[in-house]
PDB file of N, CA and C in Angstrom:
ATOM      1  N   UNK A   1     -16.750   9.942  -9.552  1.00  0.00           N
ATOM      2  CA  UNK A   1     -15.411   9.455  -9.263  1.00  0.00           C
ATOM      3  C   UNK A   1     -15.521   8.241  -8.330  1.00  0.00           C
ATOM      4  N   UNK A   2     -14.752   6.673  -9.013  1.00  0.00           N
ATOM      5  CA  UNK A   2     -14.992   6.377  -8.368  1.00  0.00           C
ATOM      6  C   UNK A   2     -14.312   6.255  -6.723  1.00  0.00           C
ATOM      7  N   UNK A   3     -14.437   5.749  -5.481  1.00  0.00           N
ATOM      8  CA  UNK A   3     -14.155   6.016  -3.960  1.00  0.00           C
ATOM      9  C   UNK A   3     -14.202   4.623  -3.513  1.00  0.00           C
ATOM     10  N   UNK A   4     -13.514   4.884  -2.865  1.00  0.00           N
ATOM     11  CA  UNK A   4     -12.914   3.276  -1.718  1.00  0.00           C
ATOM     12  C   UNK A   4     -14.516   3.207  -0.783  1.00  0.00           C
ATOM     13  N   UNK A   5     -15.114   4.042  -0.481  1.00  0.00           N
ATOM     14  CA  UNK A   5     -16.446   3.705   0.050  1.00  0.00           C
ATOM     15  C   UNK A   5     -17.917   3.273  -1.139  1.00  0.00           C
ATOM     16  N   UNK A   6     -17.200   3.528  -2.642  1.00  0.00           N
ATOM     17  CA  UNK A   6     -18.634   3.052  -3.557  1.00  0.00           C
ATOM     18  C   UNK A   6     -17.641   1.575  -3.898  1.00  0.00           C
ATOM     19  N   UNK A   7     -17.117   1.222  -3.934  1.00  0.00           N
ATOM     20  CA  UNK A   7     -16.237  -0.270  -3.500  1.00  0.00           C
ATOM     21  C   UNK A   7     -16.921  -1.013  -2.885  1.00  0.00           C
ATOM     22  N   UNK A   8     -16.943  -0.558  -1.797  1.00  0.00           N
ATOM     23  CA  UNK A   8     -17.575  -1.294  -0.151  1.00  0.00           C
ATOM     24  C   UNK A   8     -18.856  -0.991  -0.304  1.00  0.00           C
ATOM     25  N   UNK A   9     -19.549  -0.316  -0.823  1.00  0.00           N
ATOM     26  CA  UNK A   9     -21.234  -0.689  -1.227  1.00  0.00           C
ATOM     27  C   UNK A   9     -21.395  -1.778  -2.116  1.00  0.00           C
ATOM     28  N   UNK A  10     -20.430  -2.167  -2.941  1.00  0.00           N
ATOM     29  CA  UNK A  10     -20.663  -2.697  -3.987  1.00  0.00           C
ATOM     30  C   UNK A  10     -20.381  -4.279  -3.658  1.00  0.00           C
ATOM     31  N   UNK A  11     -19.415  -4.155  -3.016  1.00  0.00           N
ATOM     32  CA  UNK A  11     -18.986  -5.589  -1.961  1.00  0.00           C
ATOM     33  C   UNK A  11     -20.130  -6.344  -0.838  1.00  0.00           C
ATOM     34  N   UNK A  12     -20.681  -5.212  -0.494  1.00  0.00           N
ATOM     35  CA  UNK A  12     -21.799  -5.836   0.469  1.00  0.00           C
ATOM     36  C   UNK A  12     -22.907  -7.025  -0.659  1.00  0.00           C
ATOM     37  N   UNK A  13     -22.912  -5.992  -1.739  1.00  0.00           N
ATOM     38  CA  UNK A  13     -23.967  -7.065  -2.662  1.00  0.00           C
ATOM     39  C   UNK A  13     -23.696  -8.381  -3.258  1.00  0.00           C
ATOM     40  N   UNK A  14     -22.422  -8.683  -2.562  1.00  0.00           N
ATOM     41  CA  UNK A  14     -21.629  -9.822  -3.138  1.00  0.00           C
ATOM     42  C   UNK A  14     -22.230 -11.129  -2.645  1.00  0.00           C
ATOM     43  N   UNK A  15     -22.958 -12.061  -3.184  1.00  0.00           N
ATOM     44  CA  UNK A  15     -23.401 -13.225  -2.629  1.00  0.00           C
ATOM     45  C   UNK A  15     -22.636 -14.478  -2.301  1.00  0.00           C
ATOM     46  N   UNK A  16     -22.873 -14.672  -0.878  1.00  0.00           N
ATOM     47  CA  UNK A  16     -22.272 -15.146  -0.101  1.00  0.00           C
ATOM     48  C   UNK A  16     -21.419 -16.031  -0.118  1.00  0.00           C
ATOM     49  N   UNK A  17     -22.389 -17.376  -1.290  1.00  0.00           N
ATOM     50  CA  UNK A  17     -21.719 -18.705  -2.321  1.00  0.00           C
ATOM     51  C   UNK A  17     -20.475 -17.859  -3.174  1.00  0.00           C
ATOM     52  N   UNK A  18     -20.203 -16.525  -3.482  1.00  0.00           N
ATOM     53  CA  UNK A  18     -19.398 -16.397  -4.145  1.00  0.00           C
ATOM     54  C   UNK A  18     -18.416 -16.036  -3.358  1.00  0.00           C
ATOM     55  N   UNK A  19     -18.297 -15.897  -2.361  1.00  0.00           N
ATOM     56  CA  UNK A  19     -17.089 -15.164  -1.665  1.00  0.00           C
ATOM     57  C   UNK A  19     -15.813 -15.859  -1.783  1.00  0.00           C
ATOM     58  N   UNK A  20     -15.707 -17.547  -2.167  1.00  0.00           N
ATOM     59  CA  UNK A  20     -14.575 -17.740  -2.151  1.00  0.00           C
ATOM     60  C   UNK A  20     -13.980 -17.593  -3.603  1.00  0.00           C
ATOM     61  N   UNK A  21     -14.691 -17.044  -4.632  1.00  0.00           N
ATOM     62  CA  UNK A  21     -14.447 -17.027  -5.868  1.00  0.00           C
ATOM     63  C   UNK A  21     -13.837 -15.142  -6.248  1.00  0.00           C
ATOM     64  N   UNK A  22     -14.838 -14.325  -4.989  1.00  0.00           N
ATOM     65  CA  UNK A  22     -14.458 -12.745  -4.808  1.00  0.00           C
ATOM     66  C   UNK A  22     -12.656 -12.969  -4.691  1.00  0.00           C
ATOM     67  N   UNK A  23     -12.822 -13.738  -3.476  1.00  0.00           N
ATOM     68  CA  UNK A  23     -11.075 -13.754  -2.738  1.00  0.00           C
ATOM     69  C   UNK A  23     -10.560 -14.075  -3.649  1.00  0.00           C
ATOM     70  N   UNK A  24     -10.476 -15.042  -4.456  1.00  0.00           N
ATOM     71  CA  UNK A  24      -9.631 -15.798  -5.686  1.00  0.00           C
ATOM     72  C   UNK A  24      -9.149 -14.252  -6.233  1.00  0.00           C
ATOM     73  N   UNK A  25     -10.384 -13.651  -6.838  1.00  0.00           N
ATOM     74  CA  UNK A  25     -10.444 -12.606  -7.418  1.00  0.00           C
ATOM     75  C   UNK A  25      -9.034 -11.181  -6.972  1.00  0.00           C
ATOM     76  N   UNK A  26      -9.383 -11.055  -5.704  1.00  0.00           N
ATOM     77  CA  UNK A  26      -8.996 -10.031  -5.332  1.00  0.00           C
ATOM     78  C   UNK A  26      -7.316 -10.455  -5.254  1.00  0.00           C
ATOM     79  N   UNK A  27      -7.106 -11.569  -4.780  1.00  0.00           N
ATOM     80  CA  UNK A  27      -5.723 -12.325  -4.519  1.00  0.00           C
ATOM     81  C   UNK A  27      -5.130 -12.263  -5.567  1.00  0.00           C
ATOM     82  N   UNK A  28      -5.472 -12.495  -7.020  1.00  0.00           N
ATOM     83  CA  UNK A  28      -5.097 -12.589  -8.434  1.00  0.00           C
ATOM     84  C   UNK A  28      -4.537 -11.338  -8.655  1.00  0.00           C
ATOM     85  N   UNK A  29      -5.575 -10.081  -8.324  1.00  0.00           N
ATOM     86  CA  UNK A  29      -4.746  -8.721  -8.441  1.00  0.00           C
ATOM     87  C   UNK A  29      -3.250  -8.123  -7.392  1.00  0.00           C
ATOM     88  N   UNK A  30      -2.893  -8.947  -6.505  1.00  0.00           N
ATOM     89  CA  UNK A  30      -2.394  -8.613  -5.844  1.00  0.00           C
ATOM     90  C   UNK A  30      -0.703  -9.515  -6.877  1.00  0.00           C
ATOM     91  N   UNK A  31       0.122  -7.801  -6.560  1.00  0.00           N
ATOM     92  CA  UNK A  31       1.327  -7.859  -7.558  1.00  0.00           C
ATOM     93  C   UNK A  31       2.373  -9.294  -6.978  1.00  0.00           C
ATOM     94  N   UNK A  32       2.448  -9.956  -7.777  1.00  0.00           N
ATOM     95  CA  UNK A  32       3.683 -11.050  -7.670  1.00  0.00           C
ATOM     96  C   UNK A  32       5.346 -10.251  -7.283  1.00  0.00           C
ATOM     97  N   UNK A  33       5.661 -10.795  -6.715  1.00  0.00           N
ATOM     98  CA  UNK A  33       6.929 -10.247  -6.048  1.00  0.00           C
ATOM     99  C   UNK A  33       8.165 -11.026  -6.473  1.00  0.00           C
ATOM    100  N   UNK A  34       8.408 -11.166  -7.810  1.00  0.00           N
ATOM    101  CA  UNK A  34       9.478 -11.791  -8.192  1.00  0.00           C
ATOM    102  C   UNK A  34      10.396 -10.694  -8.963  1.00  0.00           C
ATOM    103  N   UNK A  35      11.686  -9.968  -8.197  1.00  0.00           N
ATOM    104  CA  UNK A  35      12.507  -8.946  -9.072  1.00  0.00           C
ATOM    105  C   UNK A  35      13.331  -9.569  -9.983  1.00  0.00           C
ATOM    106  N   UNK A  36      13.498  -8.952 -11.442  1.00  0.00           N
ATOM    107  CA  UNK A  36      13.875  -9.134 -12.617  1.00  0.00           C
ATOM    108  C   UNK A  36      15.393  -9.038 -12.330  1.00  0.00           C
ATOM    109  N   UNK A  37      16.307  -9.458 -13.456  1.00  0.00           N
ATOM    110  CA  UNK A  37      17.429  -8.894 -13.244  1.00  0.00           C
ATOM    111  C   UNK A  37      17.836  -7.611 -13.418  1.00  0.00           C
ATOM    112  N   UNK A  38      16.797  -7.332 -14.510  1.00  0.00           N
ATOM    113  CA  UNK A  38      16.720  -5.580 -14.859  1.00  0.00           C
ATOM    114  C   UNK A  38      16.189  -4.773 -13.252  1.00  0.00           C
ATOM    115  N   UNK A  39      15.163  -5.186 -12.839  1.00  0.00           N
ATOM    116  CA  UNK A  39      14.593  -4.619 -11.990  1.00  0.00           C
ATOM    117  C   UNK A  39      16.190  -4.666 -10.409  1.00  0.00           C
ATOM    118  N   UNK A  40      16.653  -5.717 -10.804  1.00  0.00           N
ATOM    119  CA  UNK A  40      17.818  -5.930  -9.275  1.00  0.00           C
ATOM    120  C   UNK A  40      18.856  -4.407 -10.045  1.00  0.00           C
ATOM    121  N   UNK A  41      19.199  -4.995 -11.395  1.00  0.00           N
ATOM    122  CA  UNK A  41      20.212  -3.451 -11.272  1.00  0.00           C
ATOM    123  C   UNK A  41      20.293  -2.313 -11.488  1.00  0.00           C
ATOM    124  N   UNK A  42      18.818  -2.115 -11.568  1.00  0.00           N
ATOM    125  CA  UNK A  42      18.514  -0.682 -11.580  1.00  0.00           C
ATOM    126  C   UNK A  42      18.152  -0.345  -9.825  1.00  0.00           C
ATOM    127  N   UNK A  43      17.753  -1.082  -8.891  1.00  0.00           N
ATOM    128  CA  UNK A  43      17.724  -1.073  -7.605  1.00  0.00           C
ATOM    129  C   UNK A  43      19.712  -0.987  -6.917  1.00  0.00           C
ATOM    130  N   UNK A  44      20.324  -1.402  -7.555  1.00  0.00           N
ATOM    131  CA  UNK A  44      21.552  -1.813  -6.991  1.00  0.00           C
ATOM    132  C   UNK A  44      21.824  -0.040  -7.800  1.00  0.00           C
ATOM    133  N   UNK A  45      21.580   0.236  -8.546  1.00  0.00           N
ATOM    134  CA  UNK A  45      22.034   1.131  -9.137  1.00  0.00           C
ATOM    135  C   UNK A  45      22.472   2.669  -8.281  1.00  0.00           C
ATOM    136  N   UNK A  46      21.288   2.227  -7.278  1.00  0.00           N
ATOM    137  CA  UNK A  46      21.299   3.485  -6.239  1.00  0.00           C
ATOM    138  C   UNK A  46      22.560   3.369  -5.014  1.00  0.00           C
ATOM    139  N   UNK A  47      22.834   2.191  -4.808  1.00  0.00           N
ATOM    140  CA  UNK A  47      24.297   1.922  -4.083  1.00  0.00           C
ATOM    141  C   UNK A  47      25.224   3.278  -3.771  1.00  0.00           C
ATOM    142  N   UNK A  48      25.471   3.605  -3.038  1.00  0.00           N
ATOM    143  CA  UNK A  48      26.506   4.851  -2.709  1.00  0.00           C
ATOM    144  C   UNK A  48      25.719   5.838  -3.644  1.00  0.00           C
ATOM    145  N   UNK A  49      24.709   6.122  -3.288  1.00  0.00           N
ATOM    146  CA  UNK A  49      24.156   7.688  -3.841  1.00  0.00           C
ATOM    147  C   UNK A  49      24.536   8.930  -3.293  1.00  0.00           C
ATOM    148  N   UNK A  50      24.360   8.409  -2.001  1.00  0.00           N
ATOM    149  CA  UNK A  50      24.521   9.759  -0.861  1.00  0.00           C
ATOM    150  C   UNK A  50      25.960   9.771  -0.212  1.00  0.00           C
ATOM    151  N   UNK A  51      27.030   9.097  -1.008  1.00  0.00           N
ATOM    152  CA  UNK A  51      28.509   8.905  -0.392  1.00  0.00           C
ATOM    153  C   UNK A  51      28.758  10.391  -0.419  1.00  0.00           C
ATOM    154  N   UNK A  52      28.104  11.262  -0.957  1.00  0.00           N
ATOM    155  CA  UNK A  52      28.907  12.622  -1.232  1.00  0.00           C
ATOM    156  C   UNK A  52      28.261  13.717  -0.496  1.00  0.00           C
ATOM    157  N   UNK A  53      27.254  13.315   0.419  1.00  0.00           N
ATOM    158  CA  UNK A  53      26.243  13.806   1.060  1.00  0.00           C
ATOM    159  C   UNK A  53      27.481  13.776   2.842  1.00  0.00           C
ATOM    160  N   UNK A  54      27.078  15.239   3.364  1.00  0.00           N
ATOM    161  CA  UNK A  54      28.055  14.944   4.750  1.00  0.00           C
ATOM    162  C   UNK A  54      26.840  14.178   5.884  1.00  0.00           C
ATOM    163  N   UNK A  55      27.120  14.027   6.532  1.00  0.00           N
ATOM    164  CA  UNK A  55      26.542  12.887   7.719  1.00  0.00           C
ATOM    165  C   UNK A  55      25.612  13.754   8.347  1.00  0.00           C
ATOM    166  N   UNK A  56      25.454  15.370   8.507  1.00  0.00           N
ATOM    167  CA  UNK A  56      24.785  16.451   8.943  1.00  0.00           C
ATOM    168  C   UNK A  56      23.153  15.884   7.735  1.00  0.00           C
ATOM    169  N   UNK A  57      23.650  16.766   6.550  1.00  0.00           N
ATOM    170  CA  UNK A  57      22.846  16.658   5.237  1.00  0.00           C
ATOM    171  C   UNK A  57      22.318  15.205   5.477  1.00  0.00           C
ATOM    172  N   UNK A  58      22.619  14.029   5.600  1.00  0.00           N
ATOM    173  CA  UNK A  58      22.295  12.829   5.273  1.00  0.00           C
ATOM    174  C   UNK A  58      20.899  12.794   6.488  1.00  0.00           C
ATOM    175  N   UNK A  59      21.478  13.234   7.530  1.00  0.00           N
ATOM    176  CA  UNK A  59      20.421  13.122   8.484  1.00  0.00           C
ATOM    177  C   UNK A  59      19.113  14.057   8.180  1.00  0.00           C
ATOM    178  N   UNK A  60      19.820  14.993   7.842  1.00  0.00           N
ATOM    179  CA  UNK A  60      18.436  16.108   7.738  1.00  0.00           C
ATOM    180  C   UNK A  60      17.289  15.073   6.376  1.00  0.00           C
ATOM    181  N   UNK A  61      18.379  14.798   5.536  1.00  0.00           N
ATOM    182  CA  UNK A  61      17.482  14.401   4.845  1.00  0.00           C
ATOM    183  C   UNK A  61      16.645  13.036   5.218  1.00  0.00           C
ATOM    184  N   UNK A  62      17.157  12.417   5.921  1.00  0.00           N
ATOM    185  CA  UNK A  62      16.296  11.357   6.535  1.00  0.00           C
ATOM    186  C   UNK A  62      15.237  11.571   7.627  1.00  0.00           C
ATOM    187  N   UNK A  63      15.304  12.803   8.121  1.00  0.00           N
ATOM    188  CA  UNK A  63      14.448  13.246   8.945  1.00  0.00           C
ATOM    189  C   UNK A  63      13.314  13.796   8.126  1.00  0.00           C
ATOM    190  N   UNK A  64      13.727  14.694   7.055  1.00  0.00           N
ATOM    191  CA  UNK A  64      12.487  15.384   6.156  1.00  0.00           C
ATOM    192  C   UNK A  64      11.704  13.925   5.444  1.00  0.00           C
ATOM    193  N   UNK A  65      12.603  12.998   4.943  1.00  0.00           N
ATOM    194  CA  UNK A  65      11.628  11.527   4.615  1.00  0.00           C
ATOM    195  C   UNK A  65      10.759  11.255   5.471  1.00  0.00           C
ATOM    196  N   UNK A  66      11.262  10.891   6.243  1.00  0.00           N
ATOM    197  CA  UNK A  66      10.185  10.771   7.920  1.00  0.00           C
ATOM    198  C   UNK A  66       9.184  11.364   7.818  1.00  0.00           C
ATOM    199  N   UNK A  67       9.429  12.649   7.997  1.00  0.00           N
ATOM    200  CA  UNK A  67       8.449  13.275   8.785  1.00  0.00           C
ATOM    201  C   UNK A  67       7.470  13.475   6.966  1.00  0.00           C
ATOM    202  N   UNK A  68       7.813  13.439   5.994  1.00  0.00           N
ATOM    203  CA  UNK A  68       6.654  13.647   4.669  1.00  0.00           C
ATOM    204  C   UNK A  68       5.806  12.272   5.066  1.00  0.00           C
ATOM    205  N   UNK A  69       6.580  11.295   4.883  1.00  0.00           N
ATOM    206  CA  UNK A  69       5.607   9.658   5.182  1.00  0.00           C
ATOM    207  C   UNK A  69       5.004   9.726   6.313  1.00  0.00           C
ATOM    208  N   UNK A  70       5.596  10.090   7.336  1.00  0.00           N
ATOM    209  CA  UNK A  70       4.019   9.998   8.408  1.00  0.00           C
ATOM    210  C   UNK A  70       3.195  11.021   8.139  1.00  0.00           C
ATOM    211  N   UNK A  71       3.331  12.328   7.223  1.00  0.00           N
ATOM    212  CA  UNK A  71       2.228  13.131   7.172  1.00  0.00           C
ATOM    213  C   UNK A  71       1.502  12.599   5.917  1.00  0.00           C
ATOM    214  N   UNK A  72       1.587  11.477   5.208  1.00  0.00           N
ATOM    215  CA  UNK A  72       1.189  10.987   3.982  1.00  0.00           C
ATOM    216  C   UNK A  72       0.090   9.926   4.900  1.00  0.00           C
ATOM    217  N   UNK A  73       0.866   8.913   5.217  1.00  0.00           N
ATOM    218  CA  UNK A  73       0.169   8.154   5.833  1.00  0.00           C
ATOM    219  C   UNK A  73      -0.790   8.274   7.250  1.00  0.00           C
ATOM    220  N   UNK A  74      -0.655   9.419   7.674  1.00  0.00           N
ATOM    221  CA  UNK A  74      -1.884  10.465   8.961  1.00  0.00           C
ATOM    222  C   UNK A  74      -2.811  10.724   8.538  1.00  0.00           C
ATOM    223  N   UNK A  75      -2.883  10.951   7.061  1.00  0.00           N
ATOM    224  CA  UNK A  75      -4.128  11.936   6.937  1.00  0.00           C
ATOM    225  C   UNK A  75      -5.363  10.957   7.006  1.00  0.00           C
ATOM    226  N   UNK A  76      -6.305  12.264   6.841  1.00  0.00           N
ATOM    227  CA  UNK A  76      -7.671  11.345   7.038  1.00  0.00           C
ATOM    228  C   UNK A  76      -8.527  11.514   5.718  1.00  0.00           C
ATOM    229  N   UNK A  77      -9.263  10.312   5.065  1.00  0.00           N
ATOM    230  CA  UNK A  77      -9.332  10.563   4.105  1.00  0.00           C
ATOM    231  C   UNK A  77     -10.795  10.144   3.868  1.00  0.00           C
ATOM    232  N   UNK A  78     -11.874  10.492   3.796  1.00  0.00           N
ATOM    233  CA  UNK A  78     -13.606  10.021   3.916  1.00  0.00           C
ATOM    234  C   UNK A  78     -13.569   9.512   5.373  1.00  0.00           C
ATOM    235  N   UNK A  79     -13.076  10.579   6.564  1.00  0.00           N
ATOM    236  CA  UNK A  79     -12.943  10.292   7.582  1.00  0.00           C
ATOM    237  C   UNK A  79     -13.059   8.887   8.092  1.00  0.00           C
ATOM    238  N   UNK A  80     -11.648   8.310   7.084  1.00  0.00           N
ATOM    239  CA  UNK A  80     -11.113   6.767   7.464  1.00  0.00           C
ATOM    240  C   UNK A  80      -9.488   7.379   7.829  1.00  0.00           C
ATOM    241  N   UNK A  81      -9.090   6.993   8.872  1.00  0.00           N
ATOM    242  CA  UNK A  81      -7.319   7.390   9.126  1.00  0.00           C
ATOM    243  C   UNK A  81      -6.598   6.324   8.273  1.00  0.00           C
ATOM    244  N   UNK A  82      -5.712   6.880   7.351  1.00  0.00           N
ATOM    245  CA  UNK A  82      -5.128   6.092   7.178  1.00  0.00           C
ATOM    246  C   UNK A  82      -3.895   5.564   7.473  1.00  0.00           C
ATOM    247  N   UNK A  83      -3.366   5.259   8.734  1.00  0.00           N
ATOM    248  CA  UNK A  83      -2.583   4.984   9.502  1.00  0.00           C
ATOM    249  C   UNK A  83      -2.258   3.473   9.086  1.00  0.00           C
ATOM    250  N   UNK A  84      -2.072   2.864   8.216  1.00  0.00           N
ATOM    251  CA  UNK A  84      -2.061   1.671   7.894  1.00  0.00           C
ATOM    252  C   UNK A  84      -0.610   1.597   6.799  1.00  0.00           C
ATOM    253  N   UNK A  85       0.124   0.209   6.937  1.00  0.00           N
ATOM    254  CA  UNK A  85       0.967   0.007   5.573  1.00  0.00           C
ATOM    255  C   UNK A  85       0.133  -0.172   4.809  1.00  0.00           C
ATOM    256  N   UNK A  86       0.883   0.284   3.580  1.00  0.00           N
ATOM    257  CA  UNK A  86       0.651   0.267   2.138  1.00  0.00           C
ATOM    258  C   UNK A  86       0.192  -1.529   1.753  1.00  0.00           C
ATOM    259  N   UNK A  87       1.181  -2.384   1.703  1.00  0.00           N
ATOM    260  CA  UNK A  87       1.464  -3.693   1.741  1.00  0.00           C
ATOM    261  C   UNK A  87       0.387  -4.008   2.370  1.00  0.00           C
ATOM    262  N   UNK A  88      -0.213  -3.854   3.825  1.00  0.00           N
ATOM    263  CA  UNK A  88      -1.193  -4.594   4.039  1.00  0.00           C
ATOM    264  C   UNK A  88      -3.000  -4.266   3.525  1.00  0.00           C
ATOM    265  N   UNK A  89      -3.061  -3.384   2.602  1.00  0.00           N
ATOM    266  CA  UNK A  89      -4.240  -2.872   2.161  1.00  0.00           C
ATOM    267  C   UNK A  89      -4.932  -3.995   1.966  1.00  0.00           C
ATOM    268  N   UNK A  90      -4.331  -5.122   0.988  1.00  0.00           N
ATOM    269  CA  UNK A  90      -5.122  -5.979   0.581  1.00  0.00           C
ATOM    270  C   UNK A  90      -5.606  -6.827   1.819  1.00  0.00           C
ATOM    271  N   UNK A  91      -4.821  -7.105   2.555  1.00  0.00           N
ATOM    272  CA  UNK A  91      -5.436  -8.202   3.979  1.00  0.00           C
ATOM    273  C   UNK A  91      -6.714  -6.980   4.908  1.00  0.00           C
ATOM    274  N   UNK A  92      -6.366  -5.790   4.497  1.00  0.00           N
ATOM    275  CA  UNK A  92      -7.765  -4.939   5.561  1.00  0.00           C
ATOM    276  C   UNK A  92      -8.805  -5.441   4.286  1.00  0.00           C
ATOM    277  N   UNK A  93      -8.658  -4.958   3.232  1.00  0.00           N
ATOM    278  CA  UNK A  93      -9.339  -5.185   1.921  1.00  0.00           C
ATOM    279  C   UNK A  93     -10.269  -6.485   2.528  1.00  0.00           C
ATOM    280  N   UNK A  94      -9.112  -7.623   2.580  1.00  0.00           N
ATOM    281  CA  UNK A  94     -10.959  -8.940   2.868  1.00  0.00           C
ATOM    282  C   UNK A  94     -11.216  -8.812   3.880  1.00  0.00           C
ATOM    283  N   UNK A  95     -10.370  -8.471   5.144  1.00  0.00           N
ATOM    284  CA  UNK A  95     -11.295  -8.706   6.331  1.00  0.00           C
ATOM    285  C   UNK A  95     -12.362  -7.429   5.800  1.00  0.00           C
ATOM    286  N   UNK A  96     -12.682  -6.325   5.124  1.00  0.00           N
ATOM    287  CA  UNK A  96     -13.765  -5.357   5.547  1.00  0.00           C
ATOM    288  C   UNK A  96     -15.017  -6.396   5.196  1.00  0.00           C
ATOM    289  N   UNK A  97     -14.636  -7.152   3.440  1.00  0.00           N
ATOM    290  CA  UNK A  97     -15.476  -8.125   2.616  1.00  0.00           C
ATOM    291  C   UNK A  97     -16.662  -8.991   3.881  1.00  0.00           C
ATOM    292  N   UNK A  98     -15.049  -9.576   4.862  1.00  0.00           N
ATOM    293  CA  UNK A  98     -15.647 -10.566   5.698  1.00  0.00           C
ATOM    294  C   UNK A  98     -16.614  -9.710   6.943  1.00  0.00           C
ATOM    295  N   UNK A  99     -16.270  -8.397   6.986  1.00  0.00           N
ATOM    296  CA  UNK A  99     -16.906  -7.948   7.803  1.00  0.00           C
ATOM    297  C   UNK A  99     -18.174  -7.380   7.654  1.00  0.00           C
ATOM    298  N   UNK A 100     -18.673  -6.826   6.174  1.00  0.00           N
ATOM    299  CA  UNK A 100     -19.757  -6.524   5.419  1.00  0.00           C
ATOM    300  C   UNK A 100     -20.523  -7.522   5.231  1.00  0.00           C
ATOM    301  N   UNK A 101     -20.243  -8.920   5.424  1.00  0.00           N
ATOM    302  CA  UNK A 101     -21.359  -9.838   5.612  1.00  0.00           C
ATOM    303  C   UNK A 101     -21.656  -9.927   6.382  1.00  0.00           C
TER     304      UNK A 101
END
């Protein structure tokens, strides 16, 4: 299976002249952020979901969100914490590159 640590073995073997061609690489996979119109009204779609929800319920449920995402994002995982945004994976992603050389 592959693991975010046979990645980073595999990155170390990366020669050096290529690194600005790796980054190209890795930057290319990283998702473009332009929303569709389909994509805006199916997002708008959720607008007044919880109007029917009382202000008690609304909270509880924003508290149980909470508290699942920080126990998502706490854990420890090939005893690496992952205490990190999602969004910034790719910027830890090159600095490790830059740091494995």
């Amino acid at each position: 299976m592959l693991t975010l640590n046979n990645i980073l073995e595999e990155i170390k073997n990366v020669p050096i002249n290529r690194l600005e061609e790796f980054y190209q690489f890795v930057h290319s996979l990283t998702p473009q952020k332009k929303p569709t119109d389909l994509l805006r009204k199916k997002i708008l779609s959720f607008g007044g979901a919880f109007n029917d929800m009382s202000n008690k319920d609304y909270a509880d449920y924003l508290s149980e969100i909470k508290k699942v995402r920080t126990q998502f994002f706490d854990r420890k995982i090939n005893n690496v914490c992952l205490c990190i945004n999602p969004s910034s994976i790719y910027r830890i992603f090159f600095l490790i590159i830059i740091w494995a050389f």
